[in-house]
Structure formats: structure tokens, C-alpha cells
PDB file of N, CA and C in Angstrom:
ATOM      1  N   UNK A   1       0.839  -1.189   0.000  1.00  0.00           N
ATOM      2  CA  UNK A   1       0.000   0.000   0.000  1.00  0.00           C
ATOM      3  C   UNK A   1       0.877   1.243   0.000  1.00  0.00           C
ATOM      4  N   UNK A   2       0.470   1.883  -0.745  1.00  0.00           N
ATOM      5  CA  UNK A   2       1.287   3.523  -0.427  1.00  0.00           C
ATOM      6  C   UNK A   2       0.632   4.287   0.319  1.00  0.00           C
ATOM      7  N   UNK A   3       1.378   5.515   0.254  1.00  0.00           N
ATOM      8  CA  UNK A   3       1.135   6.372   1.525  1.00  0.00           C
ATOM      9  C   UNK A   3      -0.031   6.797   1.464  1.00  0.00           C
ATOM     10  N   UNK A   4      -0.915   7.318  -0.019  1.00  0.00           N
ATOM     11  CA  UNK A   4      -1.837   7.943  -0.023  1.00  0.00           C
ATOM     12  C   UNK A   4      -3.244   7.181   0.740  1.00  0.00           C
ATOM     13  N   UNK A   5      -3.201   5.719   0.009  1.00  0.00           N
ATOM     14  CA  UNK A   5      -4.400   4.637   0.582  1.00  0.00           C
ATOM     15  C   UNK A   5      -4.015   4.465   2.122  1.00  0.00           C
ATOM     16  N   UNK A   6      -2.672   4.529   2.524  1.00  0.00           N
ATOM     17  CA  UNK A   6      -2.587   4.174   4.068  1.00  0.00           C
ATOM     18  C   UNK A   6      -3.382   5.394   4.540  1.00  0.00           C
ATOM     19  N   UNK A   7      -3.375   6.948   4.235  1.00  0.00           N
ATOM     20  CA  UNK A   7      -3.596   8.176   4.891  1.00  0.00           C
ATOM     21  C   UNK A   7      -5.183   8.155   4.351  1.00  0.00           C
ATOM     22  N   UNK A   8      -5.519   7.397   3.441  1.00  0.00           N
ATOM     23  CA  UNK A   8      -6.969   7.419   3.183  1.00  0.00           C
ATOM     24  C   UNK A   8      -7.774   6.538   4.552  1.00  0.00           C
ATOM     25  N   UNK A   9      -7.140   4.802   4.757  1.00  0.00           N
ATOM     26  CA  UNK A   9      -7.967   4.631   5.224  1.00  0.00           C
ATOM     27  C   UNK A   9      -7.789   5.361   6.848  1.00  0.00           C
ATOM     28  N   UNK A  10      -6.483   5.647   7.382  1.00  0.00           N
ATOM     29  CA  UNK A  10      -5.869   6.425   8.752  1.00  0.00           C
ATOM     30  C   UNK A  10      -7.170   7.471   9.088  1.00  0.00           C
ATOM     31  N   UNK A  11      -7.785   8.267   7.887  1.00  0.00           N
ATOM     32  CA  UNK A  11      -8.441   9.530   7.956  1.00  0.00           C
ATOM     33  C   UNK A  11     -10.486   8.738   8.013  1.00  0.00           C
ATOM     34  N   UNK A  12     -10.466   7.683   7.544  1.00  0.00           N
ATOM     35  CA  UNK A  12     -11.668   7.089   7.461  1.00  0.00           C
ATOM     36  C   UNK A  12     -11.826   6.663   8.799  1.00  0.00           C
ATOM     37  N   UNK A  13     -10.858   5.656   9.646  1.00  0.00           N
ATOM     38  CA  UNK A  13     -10.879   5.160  10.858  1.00  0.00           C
ATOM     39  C   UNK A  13     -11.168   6.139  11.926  1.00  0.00           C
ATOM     40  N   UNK A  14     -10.219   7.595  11.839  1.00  0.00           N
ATOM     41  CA  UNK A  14     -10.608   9.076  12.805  1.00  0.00           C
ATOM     42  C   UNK A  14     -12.011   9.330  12.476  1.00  0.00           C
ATOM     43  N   UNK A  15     -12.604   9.244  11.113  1.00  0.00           N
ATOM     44  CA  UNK A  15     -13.960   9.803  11.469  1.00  0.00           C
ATOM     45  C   UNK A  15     -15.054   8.845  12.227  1.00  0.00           C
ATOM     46  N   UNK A  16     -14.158   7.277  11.763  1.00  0.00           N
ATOM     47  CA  UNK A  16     -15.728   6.753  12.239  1.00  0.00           C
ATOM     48  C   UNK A  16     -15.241   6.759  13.871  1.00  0.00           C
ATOM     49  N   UNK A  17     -14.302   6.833  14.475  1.00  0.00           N
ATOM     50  CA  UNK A  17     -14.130   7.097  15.924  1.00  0.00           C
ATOM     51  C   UNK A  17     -14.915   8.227  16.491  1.00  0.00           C
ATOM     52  N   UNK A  18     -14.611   9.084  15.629  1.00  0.00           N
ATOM     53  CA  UNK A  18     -15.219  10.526  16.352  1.00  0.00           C
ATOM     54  C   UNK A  18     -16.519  10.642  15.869  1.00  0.00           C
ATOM     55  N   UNK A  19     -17.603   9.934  15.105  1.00  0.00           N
ATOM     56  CA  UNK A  19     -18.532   9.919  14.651  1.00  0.00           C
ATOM     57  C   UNK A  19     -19.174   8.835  15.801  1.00  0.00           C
ATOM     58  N   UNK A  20     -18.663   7.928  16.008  1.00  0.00           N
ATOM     59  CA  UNK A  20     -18.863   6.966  16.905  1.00  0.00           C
ATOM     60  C   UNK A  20     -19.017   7.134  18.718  1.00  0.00           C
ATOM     61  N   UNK A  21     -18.294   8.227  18.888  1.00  0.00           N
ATOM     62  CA  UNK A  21     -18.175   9.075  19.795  1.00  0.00           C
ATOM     63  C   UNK A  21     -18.931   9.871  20.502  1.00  0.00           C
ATOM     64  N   UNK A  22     -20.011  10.477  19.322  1.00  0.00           N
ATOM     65  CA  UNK A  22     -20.944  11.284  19.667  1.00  0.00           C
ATOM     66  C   UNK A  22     -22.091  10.481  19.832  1.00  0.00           C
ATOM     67  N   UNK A  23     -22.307   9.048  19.585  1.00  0.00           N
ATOM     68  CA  UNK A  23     -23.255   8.100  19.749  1.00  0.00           C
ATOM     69  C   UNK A  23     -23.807   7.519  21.081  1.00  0.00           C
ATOM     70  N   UNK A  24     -22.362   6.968  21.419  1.00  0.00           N
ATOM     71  CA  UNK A  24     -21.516   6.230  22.427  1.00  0.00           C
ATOM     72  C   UNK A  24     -20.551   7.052  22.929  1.00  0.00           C
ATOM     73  N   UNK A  25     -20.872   7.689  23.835  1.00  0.00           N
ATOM     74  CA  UNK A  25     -19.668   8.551  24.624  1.00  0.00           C
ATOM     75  C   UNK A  25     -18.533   7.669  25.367  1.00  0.00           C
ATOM     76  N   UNK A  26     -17.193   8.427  24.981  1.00  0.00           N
ATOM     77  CA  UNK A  26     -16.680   7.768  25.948  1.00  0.00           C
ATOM     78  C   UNK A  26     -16.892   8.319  27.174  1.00  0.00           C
ATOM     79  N   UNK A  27     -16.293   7.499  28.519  1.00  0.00           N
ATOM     80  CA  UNK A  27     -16.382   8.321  29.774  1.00  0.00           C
ATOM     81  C   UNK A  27     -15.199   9.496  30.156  1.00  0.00           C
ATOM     82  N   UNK A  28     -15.567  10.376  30.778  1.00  0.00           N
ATOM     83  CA  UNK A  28     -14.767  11.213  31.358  1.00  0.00           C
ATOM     84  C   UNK A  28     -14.420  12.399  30.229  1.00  0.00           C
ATOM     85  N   UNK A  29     -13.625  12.938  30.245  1.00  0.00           N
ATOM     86  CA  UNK A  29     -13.015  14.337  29.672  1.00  0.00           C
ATOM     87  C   UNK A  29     -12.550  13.553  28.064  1.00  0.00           C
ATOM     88  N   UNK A  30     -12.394  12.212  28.179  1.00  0.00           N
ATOM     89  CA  UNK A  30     -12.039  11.864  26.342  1.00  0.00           C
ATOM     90  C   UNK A  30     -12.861  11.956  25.405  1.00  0.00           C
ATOM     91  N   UNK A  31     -14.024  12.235  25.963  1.00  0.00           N
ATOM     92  CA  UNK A  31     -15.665  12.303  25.470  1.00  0.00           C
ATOM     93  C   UNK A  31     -15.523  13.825  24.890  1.00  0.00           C
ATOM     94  N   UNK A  32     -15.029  14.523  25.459  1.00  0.00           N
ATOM     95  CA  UNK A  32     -15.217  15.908  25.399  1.00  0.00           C
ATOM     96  C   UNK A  32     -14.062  16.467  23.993  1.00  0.00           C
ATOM     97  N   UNK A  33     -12.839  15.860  24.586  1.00  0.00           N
ATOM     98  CA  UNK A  33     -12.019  15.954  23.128  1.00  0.00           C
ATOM     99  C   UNK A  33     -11.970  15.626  22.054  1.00  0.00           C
ATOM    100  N   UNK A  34     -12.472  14.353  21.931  1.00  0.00           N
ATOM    101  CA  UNK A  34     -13.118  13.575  20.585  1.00  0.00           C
ATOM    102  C   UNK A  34     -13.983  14.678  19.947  1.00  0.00           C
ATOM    103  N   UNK A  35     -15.084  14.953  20.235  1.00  0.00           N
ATOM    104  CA  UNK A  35     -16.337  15.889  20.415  1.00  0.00           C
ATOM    105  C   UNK A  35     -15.713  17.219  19.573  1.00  0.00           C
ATOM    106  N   UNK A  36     -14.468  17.673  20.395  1.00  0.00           N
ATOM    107  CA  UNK A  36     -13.756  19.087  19.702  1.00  0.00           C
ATOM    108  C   UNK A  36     -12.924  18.839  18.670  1.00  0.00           C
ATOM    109  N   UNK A  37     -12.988  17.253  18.888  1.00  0.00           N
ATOM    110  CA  UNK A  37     -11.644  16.659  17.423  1.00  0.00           C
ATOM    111  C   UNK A  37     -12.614  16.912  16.589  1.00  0.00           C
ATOM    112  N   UNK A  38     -13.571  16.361  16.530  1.00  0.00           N
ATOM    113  CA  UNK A  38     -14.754  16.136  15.507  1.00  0.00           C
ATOM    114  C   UNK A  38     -15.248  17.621  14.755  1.00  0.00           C
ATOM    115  N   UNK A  39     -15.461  18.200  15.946  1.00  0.00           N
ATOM    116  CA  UNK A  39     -15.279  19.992  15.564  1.00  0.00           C
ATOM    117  C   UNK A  39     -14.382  20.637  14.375  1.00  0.00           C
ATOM    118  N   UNK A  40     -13.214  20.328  15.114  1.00  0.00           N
ATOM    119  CA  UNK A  40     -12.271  20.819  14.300  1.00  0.00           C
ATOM    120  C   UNK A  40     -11.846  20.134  12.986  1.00  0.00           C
ATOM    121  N   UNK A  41     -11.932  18.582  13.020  1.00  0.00           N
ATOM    122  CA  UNK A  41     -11.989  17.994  11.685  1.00  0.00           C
ATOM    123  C   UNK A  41     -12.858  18.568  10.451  1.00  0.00           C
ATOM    124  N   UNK A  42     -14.436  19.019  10.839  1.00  0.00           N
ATOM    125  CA  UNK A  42     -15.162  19.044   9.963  1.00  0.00           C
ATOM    126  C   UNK A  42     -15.020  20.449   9.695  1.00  0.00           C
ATOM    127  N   UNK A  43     -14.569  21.204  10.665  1.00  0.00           N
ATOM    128  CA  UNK A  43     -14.335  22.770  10.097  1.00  0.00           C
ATOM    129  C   UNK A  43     -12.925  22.974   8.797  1.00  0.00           C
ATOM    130  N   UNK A  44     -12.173  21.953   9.292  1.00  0.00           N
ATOM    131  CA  UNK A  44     -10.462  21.752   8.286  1.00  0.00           C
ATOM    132  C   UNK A  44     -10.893  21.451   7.207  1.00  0.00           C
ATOM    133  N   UNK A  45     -11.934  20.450   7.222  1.00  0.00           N
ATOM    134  CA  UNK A  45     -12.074  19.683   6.050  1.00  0.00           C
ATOM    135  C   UNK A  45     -13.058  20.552   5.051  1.00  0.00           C
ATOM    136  N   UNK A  46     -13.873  21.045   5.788  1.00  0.00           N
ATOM    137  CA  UNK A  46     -14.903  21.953   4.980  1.00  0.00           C
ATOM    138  C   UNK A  46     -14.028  22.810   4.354  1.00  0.00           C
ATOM    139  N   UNK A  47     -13.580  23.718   4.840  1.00  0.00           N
ATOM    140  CA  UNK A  47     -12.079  25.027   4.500  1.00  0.00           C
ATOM    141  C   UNK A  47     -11.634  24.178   3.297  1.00  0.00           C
ATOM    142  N   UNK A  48     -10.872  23.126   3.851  1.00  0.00           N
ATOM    143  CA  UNK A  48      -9.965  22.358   2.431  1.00  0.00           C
ATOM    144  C   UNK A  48     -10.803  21.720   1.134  1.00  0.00           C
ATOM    145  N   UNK A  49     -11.932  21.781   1.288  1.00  0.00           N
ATOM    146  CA  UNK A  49     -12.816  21.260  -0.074  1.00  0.00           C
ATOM    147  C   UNK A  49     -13.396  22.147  -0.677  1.00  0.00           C
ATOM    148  N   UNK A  50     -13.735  23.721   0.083  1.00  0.00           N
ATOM    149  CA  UNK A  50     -13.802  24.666  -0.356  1.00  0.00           C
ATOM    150  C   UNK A  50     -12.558  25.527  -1.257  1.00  0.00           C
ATOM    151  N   UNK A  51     -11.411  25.214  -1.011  1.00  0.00           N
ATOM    152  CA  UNK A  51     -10.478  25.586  -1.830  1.00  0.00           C
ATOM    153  C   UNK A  51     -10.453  25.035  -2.604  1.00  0.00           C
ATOM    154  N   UNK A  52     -10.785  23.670  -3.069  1.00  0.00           N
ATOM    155  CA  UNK A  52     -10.122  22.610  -3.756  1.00  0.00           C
ATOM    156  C   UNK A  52     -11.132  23.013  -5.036  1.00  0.00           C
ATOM    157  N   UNK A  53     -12.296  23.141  -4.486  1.00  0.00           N
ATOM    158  CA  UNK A  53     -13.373  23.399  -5.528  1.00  0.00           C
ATOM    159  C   UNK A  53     -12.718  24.523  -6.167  1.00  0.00           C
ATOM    160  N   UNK A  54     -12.905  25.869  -5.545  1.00  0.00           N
ATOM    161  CA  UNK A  54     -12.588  26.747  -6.001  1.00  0.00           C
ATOM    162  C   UNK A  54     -11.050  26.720  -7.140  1.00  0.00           C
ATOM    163  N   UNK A  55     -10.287  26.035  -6.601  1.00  0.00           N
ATOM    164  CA  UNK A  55      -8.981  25.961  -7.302  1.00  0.00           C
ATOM    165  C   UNK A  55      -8.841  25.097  -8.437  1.00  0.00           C
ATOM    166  N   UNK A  56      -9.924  23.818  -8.830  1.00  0.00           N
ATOM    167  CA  UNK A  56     -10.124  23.104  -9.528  1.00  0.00           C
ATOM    168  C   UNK A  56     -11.202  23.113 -10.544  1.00  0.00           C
ATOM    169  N   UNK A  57     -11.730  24.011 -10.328  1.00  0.00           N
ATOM    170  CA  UNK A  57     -13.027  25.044 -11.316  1.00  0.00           C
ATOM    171  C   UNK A  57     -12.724  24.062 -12.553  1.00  0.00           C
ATOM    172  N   UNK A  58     -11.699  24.321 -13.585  1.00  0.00           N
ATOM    173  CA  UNK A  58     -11.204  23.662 -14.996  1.00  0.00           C
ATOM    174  C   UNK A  58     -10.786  22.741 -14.940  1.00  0.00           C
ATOM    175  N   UNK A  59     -10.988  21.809 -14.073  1.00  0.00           N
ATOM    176  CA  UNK A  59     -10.834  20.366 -14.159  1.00  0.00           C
ATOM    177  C   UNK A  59     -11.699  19.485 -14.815  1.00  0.00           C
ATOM    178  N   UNK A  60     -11.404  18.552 -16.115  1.00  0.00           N
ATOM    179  CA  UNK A  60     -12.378  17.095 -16.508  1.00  0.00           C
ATOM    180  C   UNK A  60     -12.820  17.068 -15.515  1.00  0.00           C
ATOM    181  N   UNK A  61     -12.403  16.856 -14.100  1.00  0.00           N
ATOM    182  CA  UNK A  61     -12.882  15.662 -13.600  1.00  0.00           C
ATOM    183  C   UNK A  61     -14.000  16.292 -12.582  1.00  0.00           C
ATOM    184  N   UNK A  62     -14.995  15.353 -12.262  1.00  0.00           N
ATOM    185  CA  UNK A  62     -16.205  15.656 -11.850  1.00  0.00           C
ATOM    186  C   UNK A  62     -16.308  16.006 -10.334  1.00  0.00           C
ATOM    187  N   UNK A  63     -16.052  17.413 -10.291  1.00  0.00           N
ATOM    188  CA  UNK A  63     -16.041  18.566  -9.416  1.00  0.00           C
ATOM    189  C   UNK A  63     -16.688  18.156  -8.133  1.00  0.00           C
ATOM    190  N   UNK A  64     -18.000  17.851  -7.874  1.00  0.00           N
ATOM    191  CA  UNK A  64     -18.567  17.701  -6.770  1.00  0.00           C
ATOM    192  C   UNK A  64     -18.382  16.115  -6.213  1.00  0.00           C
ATOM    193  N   UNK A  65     -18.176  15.269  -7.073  1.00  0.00           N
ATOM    194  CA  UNK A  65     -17.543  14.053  -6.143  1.00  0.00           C
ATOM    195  C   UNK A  65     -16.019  14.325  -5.914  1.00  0.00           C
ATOM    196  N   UNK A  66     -15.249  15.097  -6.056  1.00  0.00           N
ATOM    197  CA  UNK A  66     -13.958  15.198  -5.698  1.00  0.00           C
ATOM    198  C   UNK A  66     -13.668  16.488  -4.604  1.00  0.00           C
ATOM    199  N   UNK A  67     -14.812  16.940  -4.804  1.00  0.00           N
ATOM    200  CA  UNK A  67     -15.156  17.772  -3.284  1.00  0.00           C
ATOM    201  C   UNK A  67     -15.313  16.920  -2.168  1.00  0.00           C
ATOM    202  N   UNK A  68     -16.242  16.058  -2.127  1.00  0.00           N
ATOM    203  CA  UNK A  68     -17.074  14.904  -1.264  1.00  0.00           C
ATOM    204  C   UNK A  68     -15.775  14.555  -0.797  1.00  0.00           C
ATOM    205  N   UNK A  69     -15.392  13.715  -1.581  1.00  0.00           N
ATOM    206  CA  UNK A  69     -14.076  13.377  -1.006  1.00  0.00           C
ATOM    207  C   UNK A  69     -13.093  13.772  -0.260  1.00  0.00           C
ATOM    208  N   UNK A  70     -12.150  14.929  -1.128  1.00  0.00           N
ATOM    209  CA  UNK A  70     -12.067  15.974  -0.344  1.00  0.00           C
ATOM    210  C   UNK A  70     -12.509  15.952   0.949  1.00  0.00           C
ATOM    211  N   UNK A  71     -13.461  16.191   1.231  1.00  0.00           N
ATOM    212  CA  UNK A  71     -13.980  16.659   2.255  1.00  0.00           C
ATOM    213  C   UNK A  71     -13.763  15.676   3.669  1.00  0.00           C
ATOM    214  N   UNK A  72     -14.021  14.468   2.737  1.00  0.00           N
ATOM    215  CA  UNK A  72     -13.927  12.901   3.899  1.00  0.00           C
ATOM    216  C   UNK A  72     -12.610  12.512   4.586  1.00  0.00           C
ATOM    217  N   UNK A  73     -11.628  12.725   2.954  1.00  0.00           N
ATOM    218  CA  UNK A  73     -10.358  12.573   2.919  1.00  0.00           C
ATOM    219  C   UNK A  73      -9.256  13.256   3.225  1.00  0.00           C
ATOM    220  N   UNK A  74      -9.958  14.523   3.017  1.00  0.00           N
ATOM    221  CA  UNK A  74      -8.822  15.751   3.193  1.00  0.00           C
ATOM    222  C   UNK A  74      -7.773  15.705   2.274  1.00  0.00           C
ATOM    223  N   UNK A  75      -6.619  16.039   2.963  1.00  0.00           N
ATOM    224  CA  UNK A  75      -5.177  16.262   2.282  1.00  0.00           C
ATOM    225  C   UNK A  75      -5.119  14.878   1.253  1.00  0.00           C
ATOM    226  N   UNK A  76      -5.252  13.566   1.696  1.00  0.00           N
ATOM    227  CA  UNK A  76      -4.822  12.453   0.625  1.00  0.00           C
ATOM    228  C   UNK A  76      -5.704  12.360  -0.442  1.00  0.00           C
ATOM    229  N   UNK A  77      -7.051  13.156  -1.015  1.00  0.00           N
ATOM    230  CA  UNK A  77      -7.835  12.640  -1.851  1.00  0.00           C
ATOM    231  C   UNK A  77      -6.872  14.084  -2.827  1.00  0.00           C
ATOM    232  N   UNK A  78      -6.703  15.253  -2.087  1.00  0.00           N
ATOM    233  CA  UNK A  78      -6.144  16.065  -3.148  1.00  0.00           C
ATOM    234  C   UNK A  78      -4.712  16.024  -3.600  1.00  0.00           C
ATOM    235  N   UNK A  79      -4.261  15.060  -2.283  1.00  0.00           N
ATOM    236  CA  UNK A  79      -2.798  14.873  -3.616  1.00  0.00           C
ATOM    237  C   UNK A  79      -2.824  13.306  -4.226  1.00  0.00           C
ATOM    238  N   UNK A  80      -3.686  12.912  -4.392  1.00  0.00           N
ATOM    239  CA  UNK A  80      -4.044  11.707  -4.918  1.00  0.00           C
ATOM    240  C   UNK A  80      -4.820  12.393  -6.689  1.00  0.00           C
ATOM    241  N   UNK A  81      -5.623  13.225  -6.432  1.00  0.00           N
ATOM    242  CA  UNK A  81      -5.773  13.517  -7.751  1.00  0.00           C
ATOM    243  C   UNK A  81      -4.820  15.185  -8.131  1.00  0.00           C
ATOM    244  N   UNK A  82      -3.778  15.461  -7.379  1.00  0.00           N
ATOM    245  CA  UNK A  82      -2.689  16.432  -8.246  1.00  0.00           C
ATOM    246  C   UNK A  82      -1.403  15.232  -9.010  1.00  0.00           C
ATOM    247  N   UNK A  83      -1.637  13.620  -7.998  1.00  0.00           N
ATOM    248  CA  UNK A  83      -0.466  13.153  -8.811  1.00  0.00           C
ATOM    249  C   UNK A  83      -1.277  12.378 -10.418  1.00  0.00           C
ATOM    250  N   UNK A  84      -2.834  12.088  -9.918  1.00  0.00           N
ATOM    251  CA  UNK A  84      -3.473  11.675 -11.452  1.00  0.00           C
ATOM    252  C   UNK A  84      -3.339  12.551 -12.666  1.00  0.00           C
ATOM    253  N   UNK A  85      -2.961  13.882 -12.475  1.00  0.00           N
ATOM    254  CA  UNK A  85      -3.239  14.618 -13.415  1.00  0.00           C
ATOM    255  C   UNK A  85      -1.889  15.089 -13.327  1.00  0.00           C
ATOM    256  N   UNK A  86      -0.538  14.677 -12.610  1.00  0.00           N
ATOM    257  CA  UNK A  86       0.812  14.861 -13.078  1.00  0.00           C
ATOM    258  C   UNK A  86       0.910  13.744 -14.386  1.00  0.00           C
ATOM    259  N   UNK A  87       0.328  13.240 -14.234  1.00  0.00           N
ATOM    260  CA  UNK A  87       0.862  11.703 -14.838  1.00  0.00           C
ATOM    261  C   UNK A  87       0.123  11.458 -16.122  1.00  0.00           C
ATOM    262  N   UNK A  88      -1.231  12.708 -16.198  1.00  0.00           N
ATOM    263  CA  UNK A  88      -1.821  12.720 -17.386  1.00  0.00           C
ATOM    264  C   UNK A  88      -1.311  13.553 -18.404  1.00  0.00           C
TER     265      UNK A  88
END
């Protein structure tokens, strides 16, 4: 596996923790940080798919599923498609 699929699924496992989190609390004060991880994940990630869109306007490739992604994935879905389109 390379780095990008390792940091894909690394970033899938954090959400379903912190998604999982708000379900099923953990006990004590880890409940509470998860909670602000989760915060701050979806605020990073929103920011970073909002650029991506914006910066990828003239791209083939189909804009709003590579936002989505983006968004899930963060940093590895956008250098996963800057190295598809080095290579194109």
C-alpha cells in the first residue's frame, strides 16, 4: 500500500471514531475531546474542499464528487488527484 491509501484509510478510521463518539460517549473528559476533534476535523475539512473546488473550477474531472471526497479525505484525496493529473 502507499502512503496515499494508508492516509486514506488512517483519515476514514478518525472519522468513524469521532462519529462513533458522539453516539456512544466515551467516559470522562475523552468524550469531550473527541467531540472538539470532531469539531475541528469538519471545520479543516470543509475550508480544504472549499479551496479545492474553487482551485479546480477547470478540471475534466467531476467537481462535486472530488469535493465529497475531499472533504472525507482531506489532504490524501487532493494529492491523490494532483499526482493523477501529473501523470496525465
Amino acid at each position: 500500500m502507499n502512503f496515499i491509501t494508508l492516509g486514506k484509510i488512517a483519515t476514514l478510521g478518525l472519522w468513524v471514531v469521532l462519529v462513533v463518539n458522539l453516539f456512544a460517549p466515551l467516559g470522562g473528559e475523552y468524550s469531550v475531546y473527541l467531540t472538539w476533534g470532531l469539531l475541528g476535523l469538519v471545520l479543516t475539512h470543509q475550508f480544504e474542499s472549499l479551496l479545492f473546488v474553487t482551485n479546480d473550477k477547470n478540471s475534466e474531472r467531476p467537481l462535486i464528487a472530488d469535493g465529497m471526497q475531499v472533504f472525507v479525505f482531506g489532504f490524501f484525496h487532493g494529492l491523490a488527484v494532483k499526482n493523477q493529473q501529473a501523470e496525465a
